[in-house]
C-alpha atoms as a PDB file:
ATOM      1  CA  UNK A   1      36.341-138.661 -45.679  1.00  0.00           C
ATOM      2  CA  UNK A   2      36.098-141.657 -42.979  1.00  0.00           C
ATOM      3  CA  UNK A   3      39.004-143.195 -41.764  1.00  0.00           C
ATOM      4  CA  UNK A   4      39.596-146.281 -39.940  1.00  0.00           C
ATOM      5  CA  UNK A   5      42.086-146.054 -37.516  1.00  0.00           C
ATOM      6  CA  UNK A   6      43.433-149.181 -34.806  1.00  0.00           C
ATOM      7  CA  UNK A   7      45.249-148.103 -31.398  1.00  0.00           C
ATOM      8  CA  UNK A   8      45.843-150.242 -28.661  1.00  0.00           C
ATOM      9  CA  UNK A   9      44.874-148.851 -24.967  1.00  0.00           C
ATOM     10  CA  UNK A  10      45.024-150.469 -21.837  1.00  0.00           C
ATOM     11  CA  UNK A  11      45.334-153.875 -23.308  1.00  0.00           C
ATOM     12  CA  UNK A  12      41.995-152.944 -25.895  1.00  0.00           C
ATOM     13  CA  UNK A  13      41.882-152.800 -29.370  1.00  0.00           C
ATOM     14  CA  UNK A  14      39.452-149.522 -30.427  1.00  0.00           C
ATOM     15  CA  UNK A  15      38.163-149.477 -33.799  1.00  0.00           C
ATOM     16  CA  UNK A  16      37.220-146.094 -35.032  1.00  0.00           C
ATOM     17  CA  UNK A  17      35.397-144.920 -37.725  1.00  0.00           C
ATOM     18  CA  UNK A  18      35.772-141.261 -37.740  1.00  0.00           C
ATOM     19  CA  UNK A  19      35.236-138.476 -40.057  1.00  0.00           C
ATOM     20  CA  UNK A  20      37.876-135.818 -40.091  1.00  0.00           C
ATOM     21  CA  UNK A  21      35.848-133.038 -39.460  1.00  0.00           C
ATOM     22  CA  UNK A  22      35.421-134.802 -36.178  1.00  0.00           C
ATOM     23  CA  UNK A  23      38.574-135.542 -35.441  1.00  0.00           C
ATOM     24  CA  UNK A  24      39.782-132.009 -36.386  1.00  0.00           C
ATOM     25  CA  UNK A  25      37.299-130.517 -34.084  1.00  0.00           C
ATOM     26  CA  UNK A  26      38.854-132.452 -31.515  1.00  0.00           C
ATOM     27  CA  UNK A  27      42.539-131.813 -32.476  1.00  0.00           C
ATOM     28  CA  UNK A  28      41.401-128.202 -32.078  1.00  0.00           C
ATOM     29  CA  UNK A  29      40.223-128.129 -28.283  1.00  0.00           C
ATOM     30  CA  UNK A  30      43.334-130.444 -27.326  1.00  0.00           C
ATOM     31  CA  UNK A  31      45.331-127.518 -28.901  1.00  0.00           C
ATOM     32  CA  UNK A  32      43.516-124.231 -27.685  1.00  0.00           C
ATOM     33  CA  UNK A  33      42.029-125.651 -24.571  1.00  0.00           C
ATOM     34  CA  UNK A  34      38.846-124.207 -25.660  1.00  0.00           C
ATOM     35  CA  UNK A  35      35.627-124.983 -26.909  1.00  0.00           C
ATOM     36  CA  UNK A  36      35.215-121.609 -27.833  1.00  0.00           C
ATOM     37  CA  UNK A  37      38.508-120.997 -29.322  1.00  0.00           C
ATOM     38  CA  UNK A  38      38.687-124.127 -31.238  1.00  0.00           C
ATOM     39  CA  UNK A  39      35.281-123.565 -32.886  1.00  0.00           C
ATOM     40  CA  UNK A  40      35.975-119.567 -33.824  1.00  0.00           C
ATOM     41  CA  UNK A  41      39.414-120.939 -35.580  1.00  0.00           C
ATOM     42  CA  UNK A  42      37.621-123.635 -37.469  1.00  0.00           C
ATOM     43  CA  UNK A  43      34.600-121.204 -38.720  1.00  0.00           C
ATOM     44  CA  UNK A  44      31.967-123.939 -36.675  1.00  0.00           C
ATOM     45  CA  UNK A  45      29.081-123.090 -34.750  1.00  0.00           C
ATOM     46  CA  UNK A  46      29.842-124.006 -30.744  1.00  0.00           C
ATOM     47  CA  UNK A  47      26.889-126.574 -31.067  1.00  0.00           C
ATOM     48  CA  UNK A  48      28.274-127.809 -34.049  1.00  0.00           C
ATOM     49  CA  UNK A  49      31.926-128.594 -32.741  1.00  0.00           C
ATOM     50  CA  UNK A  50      30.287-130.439 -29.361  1.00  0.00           C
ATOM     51  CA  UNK A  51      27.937-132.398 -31.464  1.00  0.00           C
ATOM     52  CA  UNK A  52      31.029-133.585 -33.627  1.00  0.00           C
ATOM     53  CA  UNK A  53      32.959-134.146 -30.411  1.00  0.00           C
ATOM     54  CA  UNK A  54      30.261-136.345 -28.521  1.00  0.00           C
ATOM     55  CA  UNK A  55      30.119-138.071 -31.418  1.00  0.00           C
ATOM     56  CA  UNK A  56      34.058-138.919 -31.689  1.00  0.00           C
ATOM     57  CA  UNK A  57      33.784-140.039 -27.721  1.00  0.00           C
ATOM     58  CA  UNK A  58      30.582-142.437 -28.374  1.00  0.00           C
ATOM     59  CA  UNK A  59      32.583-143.919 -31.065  1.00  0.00           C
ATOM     60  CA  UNK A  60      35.766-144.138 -28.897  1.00  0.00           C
ATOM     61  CA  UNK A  61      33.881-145.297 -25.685  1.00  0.00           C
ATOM     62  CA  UNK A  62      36.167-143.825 -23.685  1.00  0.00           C
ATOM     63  CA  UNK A  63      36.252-140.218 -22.732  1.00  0.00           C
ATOM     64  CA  UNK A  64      38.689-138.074 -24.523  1.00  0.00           C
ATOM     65  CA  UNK A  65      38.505-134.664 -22.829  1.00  0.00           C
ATOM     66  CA  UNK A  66      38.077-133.088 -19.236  1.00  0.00           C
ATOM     67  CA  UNK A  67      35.425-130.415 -19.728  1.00  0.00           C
ATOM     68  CA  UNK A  68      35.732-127.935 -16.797  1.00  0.00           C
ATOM     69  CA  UNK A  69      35.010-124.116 -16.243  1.00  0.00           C
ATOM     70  CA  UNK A  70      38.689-123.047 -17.433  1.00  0.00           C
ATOM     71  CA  UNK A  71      38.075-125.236 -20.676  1.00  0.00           C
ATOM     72  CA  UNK A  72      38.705-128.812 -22.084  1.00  0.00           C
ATOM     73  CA  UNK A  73      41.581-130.741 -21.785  1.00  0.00           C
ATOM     74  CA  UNK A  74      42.804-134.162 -23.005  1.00  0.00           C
ATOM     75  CA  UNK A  75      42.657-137.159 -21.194  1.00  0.00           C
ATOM     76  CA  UNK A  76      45.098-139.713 -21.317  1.00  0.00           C
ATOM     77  CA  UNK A  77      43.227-141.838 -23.840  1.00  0.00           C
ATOM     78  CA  UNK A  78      42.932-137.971 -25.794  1.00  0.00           C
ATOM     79  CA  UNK A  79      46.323-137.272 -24.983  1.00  0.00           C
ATOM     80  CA  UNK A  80      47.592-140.565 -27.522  1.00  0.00           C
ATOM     81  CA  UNK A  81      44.502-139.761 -30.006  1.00  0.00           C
ATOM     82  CA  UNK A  82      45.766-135.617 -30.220  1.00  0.00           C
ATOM     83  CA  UNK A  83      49.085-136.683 -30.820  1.00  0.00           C
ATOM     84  CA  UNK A  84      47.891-139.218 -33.469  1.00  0.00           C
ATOM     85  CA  UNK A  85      45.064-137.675 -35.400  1.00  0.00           C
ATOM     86  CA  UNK A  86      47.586-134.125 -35.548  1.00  0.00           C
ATOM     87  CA  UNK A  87      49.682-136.795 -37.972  1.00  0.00           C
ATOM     88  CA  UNK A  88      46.668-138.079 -39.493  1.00  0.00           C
ATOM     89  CA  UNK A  89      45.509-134.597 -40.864  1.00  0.00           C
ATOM     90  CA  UNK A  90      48.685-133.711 -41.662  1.00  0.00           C
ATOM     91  CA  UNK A  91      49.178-136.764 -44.150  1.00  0.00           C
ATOM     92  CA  UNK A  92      45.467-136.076 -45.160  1.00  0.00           C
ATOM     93  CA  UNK A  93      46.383-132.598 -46.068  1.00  0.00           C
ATOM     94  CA  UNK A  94      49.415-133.852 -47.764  1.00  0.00           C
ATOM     95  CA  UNK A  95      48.078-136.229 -50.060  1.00  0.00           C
ATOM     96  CA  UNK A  96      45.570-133.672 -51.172  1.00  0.00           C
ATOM     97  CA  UNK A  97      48.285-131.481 -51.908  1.00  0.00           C
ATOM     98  CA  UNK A  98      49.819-134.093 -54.128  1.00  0.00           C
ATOM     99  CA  UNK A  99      46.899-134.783 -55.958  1.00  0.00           C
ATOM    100  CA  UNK A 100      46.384-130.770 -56.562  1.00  0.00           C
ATOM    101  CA  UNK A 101      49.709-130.185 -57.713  1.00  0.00           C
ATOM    102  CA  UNK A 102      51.049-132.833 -60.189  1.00  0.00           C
ATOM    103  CA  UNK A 103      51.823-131.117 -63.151  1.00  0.00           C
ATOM    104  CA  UNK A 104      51.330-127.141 -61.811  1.00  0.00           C
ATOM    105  CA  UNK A 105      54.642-125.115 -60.915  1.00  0.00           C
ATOM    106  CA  UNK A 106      55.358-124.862 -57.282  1.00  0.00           C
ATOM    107  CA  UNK A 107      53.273-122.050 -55.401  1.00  0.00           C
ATOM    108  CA  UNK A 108      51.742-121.500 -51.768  1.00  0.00           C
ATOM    109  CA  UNK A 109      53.743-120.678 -48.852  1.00  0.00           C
ATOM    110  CA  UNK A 110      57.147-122.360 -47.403  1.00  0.00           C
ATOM    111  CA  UNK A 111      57.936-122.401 -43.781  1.00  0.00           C
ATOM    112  CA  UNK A 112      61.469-123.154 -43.192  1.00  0.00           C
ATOM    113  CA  UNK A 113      63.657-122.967 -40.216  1.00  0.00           C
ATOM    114  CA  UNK A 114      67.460-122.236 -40.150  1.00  0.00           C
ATOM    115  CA  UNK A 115      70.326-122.625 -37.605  1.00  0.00           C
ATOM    116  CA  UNK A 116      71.080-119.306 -35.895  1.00  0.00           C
ATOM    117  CA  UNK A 117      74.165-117.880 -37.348  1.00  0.00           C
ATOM    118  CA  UNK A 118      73.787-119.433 -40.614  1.00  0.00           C
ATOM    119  CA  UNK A 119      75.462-116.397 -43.215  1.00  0.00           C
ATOM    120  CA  UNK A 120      72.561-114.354 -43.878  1.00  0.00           C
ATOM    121  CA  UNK A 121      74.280-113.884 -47.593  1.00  0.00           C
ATOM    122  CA  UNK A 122      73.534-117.699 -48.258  1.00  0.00           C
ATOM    123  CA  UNK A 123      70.213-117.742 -46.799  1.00  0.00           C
ATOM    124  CA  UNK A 124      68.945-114.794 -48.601  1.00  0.00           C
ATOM    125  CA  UNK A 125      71.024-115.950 -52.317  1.00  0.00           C
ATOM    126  CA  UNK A 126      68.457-118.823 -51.616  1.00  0.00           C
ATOM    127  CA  UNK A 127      65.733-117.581 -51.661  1.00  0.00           C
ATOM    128  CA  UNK A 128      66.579-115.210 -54.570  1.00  0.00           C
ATOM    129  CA  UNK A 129      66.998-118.383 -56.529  1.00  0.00           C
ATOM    130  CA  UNK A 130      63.698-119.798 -55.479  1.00  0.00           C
ATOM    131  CA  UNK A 131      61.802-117.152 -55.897  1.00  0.00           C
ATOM    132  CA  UNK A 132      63.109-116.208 -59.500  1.00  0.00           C
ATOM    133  CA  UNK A 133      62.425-119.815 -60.471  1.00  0.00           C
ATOM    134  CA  UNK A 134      59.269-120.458 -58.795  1.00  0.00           C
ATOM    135  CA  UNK A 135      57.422-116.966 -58.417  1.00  0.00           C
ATOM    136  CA  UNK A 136      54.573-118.511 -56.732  1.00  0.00           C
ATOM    137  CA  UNK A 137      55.994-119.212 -54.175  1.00  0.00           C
ATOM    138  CA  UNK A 138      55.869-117.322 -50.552  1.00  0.00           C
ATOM    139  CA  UNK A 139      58.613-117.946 -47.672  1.00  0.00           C
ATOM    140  CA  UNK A 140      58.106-117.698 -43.654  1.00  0.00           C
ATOM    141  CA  UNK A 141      61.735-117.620 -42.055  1.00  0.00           C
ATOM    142  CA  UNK A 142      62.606-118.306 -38.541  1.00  0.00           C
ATOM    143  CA  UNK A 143      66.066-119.379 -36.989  1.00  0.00           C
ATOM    144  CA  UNK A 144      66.743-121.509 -33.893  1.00  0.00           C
ATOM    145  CA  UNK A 145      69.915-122.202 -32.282  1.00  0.00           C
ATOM    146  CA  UNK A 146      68.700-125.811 -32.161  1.00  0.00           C
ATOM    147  CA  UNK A 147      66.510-126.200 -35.192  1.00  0.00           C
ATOM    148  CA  UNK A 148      65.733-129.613 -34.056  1.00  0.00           C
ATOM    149  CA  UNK A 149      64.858-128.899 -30.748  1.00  0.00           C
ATOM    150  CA  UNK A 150      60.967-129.135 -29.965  1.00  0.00           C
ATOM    151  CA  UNK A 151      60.435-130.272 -33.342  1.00  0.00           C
ATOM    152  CA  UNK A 152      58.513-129.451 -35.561  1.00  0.00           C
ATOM    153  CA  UNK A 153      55.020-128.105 -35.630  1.00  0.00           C
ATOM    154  CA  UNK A 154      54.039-125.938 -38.968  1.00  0.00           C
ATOM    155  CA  UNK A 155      57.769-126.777 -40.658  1.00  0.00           C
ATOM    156  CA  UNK A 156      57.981-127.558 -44.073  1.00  0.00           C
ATOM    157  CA  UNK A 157      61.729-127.713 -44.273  1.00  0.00           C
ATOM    158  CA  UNK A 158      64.369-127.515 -41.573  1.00  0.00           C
ATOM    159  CA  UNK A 159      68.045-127.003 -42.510  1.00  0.00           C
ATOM    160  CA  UNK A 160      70.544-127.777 -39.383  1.00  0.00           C
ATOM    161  CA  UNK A 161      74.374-128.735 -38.945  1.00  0.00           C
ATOM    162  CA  UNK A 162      75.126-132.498 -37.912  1.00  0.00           C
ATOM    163  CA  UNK A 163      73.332-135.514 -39.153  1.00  0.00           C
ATOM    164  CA  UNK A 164      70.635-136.319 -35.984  1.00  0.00           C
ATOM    165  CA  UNK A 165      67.133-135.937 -37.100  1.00  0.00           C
ATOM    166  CA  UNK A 166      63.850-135.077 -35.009  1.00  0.00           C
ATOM    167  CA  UNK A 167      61.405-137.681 -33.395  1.00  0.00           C
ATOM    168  CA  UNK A 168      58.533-139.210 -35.613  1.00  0.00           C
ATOM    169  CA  UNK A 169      59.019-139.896 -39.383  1.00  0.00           C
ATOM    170  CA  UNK A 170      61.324-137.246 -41.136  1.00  0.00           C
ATOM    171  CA  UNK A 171      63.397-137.643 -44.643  1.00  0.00           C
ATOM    172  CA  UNK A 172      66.670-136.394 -43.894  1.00  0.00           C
ATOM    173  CA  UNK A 173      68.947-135.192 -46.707  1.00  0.00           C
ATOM    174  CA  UNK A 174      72.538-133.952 -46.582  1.00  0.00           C
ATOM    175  CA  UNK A 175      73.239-131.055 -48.535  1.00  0.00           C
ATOM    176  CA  UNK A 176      76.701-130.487 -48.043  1.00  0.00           C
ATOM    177  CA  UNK A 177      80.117-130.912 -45.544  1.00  0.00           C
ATOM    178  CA  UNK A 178      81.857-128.555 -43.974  1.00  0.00           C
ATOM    179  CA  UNK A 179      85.124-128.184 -42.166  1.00  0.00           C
ATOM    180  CA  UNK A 180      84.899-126.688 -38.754  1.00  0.00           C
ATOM    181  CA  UNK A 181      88.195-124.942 -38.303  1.00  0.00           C
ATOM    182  CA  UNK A 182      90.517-122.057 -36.879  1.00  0.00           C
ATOM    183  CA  UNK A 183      89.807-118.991 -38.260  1.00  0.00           C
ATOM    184  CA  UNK A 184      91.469-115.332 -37.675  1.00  0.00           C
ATOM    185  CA  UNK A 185      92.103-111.777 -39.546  1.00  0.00           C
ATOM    186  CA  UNK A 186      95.601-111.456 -41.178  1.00  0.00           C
ATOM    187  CA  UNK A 187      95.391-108.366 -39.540  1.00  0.00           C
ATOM    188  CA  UNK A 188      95.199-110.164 -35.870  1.00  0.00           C
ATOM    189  CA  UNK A 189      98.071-112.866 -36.748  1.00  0.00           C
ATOM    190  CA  UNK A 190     100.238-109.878 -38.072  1.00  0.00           C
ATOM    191  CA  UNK A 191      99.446-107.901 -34.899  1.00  0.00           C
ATOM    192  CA  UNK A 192      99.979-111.720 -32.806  1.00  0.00           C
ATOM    193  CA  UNK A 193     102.078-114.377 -33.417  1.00  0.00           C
ATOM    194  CA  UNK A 194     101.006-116.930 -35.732  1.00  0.00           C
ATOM    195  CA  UNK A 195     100.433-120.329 -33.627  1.00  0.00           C
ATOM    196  CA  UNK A 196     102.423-123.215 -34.489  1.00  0.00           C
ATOM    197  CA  UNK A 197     101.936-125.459 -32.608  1.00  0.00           C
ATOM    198  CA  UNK A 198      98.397-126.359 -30.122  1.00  0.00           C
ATOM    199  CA  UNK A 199     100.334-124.658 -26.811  1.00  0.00           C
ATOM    200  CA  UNK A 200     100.484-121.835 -28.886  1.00  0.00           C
ATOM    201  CA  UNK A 201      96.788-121.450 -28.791  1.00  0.00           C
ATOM    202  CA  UNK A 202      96.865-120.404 -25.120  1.00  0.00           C
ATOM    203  CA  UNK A 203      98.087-116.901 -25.747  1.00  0.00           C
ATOM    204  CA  UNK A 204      95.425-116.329 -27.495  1.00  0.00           C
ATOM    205  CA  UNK A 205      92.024-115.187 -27.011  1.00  0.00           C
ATOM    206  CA  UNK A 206      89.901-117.881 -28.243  1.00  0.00           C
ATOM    207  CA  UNK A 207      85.967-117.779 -29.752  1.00  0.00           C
ATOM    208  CA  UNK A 208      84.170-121.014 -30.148  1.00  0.00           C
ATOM    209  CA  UNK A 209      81.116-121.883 -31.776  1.00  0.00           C
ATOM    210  CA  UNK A 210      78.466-123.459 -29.299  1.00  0.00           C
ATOM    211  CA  UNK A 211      76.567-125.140 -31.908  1.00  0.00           C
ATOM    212  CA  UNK A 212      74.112-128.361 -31.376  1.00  0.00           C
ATOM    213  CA  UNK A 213      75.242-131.488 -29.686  1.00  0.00           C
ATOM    214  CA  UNK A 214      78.851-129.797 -29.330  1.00  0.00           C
ATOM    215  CA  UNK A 215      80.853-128.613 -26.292  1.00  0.00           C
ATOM    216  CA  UNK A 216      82.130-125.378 -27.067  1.00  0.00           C
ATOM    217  CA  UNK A 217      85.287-125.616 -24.876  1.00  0.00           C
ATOM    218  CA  UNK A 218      86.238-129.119 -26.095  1.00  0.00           C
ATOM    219  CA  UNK A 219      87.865-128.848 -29.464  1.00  0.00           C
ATOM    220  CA  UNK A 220      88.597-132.072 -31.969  1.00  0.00           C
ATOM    221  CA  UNK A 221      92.310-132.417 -33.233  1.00  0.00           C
ATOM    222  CA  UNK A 222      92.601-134.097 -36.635  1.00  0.00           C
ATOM    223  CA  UNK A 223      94.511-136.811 -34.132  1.00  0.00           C
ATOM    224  CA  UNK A 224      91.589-138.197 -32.717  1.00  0.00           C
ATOM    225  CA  UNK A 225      91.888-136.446 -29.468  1.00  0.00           C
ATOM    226  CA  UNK A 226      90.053-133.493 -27.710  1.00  0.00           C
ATOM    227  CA  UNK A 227      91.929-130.220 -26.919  1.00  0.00           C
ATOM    228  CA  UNK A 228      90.271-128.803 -23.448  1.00  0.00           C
ATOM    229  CA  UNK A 229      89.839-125.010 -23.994  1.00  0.00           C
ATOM    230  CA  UNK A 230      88.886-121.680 -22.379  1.00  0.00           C
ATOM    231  CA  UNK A 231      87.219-119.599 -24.740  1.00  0.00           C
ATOM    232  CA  UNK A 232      87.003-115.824 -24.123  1.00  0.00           C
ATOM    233  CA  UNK A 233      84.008-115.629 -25.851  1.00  0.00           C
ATOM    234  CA  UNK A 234      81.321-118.411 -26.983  1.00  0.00           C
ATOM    235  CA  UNK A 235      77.927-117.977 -28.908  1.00  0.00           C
ATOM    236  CA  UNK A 236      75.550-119.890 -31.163  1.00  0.00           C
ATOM    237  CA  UNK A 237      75.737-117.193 -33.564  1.00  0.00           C
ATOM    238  CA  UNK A 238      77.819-117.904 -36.035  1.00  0.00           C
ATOM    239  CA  UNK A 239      78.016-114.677 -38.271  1.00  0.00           C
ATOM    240  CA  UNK A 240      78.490-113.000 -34.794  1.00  0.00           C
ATOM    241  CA  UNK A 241      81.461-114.779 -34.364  1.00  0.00           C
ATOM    242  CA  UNK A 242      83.016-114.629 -38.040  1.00  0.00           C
ATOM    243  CA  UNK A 243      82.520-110.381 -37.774  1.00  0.00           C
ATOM    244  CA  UNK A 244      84.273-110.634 -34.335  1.00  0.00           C
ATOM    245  CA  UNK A 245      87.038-112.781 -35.844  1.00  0.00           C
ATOM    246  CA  UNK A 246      87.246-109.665 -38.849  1.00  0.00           C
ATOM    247  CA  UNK A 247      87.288-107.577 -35.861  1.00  0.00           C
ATOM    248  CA  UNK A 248      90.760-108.766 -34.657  1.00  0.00           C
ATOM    249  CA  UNK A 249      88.926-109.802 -31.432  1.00  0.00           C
ATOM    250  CA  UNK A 250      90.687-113.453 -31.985  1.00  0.00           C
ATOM    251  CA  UNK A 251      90.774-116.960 -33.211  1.00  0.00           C
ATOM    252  CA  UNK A 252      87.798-118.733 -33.798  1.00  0.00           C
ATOM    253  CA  UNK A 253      86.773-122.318 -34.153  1.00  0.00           C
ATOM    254  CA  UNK A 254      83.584-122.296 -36.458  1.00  0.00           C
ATOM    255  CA  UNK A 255      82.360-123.286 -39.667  1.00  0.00           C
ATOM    256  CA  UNK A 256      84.542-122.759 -42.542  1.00  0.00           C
ATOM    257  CA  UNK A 257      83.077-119.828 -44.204  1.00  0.00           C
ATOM    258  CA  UNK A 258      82.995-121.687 -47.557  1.00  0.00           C
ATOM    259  CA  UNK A 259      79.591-121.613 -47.085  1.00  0.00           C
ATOM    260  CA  UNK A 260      78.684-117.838 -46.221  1.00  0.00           C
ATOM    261  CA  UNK A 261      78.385-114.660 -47.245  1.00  0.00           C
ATOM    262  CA  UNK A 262      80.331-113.282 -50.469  1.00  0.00           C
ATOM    263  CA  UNK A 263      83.714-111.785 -48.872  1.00  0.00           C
ATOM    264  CA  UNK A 264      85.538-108.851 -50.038  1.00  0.00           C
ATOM    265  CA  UNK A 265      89.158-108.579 -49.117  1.00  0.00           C
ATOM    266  CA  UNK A 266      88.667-106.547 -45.945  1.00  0.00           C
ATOM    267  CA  UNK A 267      86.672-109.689 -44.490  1.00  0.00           C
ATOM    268  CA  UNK A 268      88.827-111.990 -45.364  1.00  0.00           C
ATOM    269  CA  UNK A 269      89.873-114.838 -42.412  1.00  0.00           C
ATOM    270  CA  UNK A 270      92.833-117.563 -42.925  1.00  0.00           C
ATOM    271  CA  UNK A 271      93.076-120.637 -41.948  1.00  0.00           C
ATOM    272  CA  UNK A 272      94.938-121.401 -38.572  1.00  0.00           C
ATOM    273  CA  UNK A 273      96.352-124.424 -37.589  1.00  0.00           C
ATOM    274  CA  UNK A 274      94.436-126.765 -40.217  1.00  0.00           C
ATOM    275  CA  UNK A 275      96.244-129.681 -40.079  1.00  0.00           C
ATOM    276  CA  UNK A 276      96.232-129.736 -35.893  1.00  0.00           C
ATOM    277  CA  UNK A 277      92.619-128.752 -35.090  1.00  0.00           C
ATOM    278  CA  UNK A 278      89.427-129.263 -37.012  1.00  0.00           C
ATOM    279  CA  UNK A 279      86.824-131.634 -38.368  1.00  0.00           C
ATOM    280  CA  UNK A 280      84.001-132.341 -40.715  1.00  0.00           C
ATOM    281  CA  UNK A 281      80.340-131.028 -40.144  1.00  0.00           C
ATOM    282  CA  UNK A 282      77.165-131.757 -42.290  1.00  0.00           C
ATOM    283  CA  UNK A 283      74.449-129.306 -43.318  1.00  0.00           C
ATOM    284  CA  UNK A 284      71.325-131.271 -43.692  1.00  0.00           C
ATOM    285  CA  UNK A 285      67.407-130.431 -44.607  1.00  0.00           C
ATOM    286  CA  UNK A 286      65.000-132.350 -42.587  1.00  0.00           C
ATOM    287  CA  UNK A 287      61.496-132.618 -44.181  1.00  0.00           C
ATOM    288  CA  UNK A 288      58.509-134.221 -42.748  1.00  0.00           C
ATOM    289  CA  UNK A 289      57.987-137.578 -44.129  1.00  0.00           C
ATOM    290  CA  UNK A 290      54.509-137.053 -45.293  1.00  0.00           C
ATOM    291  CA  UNK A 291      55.194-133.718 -47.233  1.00  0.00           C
ATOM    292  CA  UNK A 292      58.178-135.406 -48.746  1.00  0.00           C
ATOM    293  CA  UNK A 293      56.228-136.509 -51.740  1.00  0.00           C
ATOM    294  CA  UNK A 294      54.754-132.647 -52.846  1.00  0.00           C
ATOM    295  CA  UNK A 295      55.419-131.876 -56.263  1.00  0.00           C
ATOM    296  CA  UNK A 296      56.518-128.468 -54.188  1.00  0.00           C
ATOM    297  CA  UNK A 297      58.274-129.654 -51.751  1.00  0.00           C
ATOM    298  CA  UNK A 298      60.403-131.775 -53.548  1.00  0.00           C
ATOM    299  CA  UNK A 299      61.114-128.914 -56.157  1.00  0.00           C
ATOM    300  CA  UNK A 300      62.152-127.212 -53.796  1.00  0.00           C
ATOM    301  CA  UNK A 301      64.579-129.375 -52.397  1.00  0.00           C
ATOM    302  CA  UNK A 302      66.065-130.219 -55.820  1.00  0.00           C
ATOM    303  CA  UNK A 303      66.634-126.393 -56.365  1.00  0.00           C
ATOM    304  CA  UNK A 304      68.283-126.255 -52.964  1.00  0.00           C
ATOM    305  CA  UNK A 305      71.112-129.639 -53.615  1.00  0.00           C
ATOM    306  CA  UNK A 306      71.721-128.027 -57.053  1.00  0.00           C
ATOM    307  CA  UNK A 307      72.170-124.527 -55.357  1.00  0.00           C
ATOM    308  CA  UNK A 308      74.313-125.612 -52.867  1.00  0.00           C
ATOM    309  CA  UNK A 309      78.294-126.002 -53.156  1.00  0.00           C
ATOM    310  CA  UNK A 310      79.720-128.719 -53.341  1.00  0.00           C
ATOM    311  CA  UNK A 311      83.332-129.756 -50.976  1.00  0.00           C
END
């Protein structure tokens, strides 16, 4: 397949006719470093993968690697066509994809990543769900504190809390809002005084949730206004923080547990102080925008909105 692609660079306009073996070749150095290492991952002879890549630069005209001893790296003109032509396969890959799977049942493997925290008891219900409907298919799990963060090489779907979404073009979709609120054990408040009022709070020992774009000791009032706090304990983790909250440990400000794992009554947290301190969150799935469009993908995503609850 040739492609013609049109970049401006240093005031130029390059007109490329490339082939995508060559340009996958080349994606391949700029992402081992290696001559070697790029053609033993692609199955190509080492002649084979320099041919295709002297080829790419004489069509270029400018060079596109450093080739030295330790290996090849990008130069800056490689540097903007590495970043590019990574896209460009992608979206090749993609629309192949669509074309293979119109009309077949969803199959082939799933990479999604998850906020850390995120009740194991809904992730795994999930992908019960999926996999009974769609047996085909085959999941690779990872969590990040910051799903978003560093965004988002070999990601099919990433689910995170807030509505932000990565660099580059990504379909965003919400699947649900949350409250954020105080949470403790009836055990602890019968053990404690139950607060009453926001002073109340600082006889306490207090966890917070240190989740993305949030400052865990800065907690919003349903006034408008920000209650300054010093939590005794703080973590990413939210299922950490619910069991330490079942654990009598104190009151925590996380996700509403509406969302998590099934309870039974020795688990159970209440509500504390909802009408003084809280606020809405959203649970989105981020999807790259040229997988967006896969029979599978958006299956997938279907199965998740109808799987999710609703607030």
């Amino acid at each position: 397949m040739n492609i013609r692609w049109t970049k401006t660079y240093h005031h130029e306009i390059l007109r490329l006719e490339m082939d995508l073996d060559e340009l996958r070749a080349f994606v391949a150095v700029a992402e081992t470093g290696s001559i070697v290492a790029a053609a033993r991952s692609l199955g190509f002879a080492r002649a084979t993968l320099r041919r295709r890549l002297d080829e790419l630069e004489a069509r270029a005209g400018v060079p596109l690697l450093h080739r030295t001893a330790q290996g090849a790296f990008p130069t800056e003109a490689g540097a903007v066509l590495a970043a590019r032509g990574r896209r460009i396969l992608q979206e090749a890959s993609a629309l192949l994809s669509s074309v293979r799977e119109v009309g077949a049942e969803p199959q082939g493997e799933l990479q999604f990543v998850f906020p850390v925290g995120l009740p194991p008891d809904s992730v795994t219900s999930l992908l019960s769900a999926l996999q009974h409907k769609y047996p085909g298919l085959r999941f690779r799990i990872r969590y990040s504190e910051d799903p978003l963060a560093g965004l988002l090489e070999d990601v099919d779907v990433a689910v995170h809390f807030g509505s932000r979404s990565p660099s580059g073009s990504w379909v965003s979709y919400e699947l649900f809002r949350l409250r954020e609120c105080l949470l403790a054990s009836p055990e602890y408040l019968e053990r404690n005084h139950v607060p009453e009022t926001v002073e109340d709070l600082n006889a306490h020992p207090l966890l917070a949730w240190d989740g993305p774009d949030t400052d865990p000791k800065a907690w919003p009032t349903r006034a408008g206004t920000i209650l300054r706090v010093a939590p005794q304990m703080i973590s990413p983790d939210i299922h950490m923080l619910r069991r330490a909250a079942v654990a009598g440990m104190g009151i925590a400000f996380l996700p509403d547990p509406g969302i998590a794992e099934a309870e039974d009554s020795s688990d159970r947290l209440v509500s504390v102080l909802p009408d003084l301190i809280g606020r809405e969150r959203s649970l989105h799935a981020v999807v790259p925008a040229v997988l967006s469009e896969i029979p599978r993908i958006r299956a997938v995503l279907n199965e998740i909105r109808a799987f999710v609850p609703t607030k």
